[in-house]
Protein backbone atom coordinates (compact mmCIF):
# COMPACT_ATOMS: atom_id res chain seq x y z
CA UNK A 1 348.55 101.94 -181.38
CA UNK A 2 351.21 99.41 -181.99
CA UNK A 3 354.88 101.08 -181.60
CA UNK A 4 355.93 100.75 -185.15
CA UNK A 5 358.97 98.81 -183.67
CA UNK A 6 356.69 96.02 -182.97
CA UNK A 7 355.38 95.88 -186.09
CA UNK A 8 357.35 94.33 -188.40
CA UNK A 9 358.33 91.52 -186.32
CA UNK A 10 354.43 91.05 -185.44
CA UNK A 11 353.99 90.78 -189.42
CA UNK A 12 356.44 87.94 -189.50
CA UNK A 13 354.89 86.27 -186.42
CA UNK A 14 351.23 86.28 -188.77
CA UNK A 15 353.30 85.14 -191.95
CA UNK A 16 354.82 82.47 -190.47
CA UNK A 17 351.95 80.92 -188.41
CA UNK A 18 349.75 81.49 -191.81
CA UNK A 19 352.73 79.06 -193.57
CA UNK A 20 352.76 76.58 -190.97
CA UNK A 21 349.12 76.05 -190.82
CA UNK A 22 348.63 76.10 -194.50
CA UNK A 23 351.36 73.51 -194.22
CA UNK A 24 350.06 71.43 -191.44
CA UNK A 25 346.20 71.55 -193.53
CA UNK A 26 347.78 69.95 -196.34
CA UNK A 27 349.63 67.25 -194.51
CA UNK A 28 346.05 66.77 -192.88
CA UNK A 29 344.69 66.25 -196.02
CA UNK A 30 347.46 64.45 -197.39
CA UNK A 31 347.59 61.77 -194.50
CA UNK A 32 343.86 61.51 -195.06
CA UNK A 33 343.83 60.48 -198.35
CA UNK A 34 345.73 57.97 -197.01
CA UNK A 35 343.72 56.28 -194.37
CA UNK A 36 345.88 57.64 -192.06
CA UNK A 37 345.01 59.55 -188.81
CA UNK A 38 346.74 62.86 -188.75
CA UNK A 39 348.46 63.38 -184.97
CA UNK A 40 346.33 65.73 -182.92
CA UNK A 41 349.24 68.63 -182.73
CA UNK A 42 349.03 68.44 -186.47
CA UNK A 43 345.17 68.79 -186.37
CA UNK A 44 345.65 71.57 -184.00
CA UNK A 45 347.94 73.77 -185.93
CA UNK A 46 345.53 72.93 -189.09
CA UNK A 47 342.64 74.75 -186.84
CA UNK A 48 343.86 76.95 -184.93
CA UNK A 49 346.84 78.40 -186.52
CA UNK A 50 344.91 80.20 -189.37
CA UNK A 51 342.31 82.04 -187.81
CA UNK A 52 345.43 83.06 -185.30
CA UNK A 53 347.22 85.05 -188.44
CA UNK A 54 344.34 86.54 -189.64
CA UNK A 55 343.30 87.84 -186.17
CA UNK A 56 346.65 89.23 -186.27
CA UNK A 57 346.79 90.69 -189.27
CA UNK A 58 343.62 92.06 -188.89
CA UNK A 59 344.92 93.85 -185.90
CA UNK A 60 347.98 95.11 -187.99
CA UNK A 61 345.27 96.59 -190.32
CA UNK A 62 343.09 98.04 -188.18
CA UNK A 63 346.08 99.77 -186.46
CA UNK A 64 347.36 101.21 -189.55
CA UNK A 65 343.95 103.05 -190.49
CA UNK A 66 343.60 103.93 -187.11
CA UNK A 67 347.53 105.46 -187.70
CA UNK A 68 346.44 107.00 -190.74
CA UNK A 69 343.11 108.43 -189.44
CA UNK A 70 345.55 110.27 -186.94
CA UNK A 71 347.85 111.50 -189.15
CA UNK A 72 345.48 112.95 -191.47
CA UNK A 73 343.33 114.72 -188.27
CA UNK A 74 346.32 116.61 -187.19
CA UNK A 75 346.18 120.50 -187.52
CA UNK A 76 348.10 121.96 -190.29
CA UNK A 77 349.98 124.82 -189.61
């Protein structure tokens, strides 16, 4: 599990590559309409950044159930 420390600031992390990639997409798409190559850092982030904050969100999620699954298995007394 992810010390809950951690987390927040790991939520930011995914926020904030999600914004600069959606960001860097539309400049992709805005430089190609027109005729214009996009630089290849730009085409990077457009790829790569994405799939990056959903694998980390996903991990944030997955973490959370597995937090919750824990909580709820615990004996009651």
């Amino acid at each position: 599990m992810i010390p809950s420390r951690s987390r927040r600031p790991l939520t930011a992390v995914a926020a904030l590559v999600a914004v600069l990639s959606l960001a860097a997409v539309g400049s992709v798409m805005v430089l190609a309409f027109m005729n214009i190559t996009a630089p290849v850092w730009v085409t990077s982030a457009a790829l790569y950044g994405l799939p990056l904050a959903f694998l980390l969100m996903l991990v944030l999620v997955v973490d959370a159930v597995v937090g919750r699954r824990r909580a709820g298995n615990r004996p009651r007394s």
